[in-house]
Protein backbone atom coordinates (compact mmCIF):
# COMPACT_ATOMS: atom_id res chain seq x y z
CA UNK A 1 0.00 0.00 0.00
CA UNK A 2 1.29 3.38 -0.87
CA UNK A 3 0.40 6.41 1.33
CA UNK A 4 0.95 9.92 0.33
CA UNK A 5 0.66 12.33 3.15
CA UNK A 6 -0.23 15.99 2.22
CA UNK A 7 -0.58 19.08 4.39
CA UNK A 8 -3.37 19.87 7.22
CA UNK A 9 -4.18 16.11 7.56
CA UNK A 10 -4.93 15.45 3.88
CA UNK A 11 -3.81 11.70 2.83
CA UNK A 12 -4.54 9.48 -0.04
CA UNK A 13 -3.84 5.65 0.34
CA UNK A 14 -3.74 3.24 -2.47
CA UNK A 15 -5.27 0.17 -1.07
CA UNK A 16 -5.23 -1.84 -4.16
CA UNK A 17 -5.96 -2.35 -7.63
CA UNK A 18 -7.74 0.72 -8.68
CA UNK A 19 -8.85 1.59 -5.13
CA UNK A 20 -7.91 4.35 -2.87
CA UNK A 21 -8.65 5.89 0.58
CA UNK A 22 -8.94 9.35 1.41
CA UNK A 23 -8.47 10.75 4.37
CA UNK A 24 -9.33 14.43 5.63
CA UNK A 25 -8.80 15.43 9.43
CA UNK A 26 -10.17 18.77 9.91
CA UNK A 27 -8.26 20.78 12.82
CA UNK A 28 -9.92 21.23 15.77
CA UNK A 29 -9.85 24.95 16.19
CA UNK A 30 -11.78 27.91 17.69
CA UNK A 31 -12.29 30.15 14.61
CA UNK A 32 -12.97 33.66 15.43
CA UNK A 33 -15.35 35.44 13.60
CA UNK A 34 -12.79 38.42 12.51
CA UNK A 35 -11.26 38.27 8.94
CA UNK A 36 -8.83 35.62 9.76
CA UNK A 37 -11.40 33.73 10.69
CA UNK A 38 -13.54 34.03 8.06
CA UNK A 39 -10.96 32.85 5.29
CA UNK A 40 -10.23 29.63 7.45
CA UNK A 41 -13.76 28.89 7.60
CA UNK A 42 -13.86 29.27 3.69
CA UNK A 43 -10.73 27.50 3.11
CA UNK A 44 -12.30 24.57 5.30
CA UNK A 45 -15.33 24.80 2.96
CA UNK A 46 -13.10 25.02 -0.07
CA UNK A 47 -12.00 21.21 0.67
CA UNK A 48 -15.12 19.53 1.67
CA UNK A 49 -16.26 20.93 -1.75
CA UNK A 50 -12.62 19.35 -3.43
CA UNK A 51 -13.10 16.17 -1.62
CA UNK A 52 -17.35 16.34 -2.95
CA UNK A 53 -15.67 16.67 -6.67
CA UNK A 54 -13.60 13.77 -5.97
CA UNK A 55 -15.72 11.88 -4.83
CA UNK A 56 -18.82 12.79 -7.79
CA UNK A 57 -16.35 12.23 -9.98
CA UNK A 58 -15.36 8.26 -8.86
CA UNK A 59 -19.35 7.57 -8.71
CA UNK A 60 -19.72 8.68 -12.59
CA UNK A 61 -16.24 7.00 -13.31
């Protein structure tokens, strides 16, 4: 099995023949509602929406 481990908890296993495993750990933070805060929140949306794609994208493969 090969394991690539990306940033902020992101990893994608190969498990086998033509099947893979991704995993997404979401920090566990207090996000303030100032600016900062608001661009983490939509960064955090930005990859549930990636890993949605991915995932629409296997079940029409």
């Amino acid at each position: 099995m090969e394991k690539v481990k990306c940033e902020h908890g992101i990893e994608l296993e190969r498990a086998g023949e033509g099947e893979y495993v991704l995993r997404i750990r979401m920090p566990q933070i207090k996000i303030s509602s100032d600016p900062t805060g608001g661009h983490l929140k939509k960064a955090k949306n930005e990859i549930l929406l990636a890993a949605r794609n991915l995932i629409d994208q296997a079940i029409k493969g």
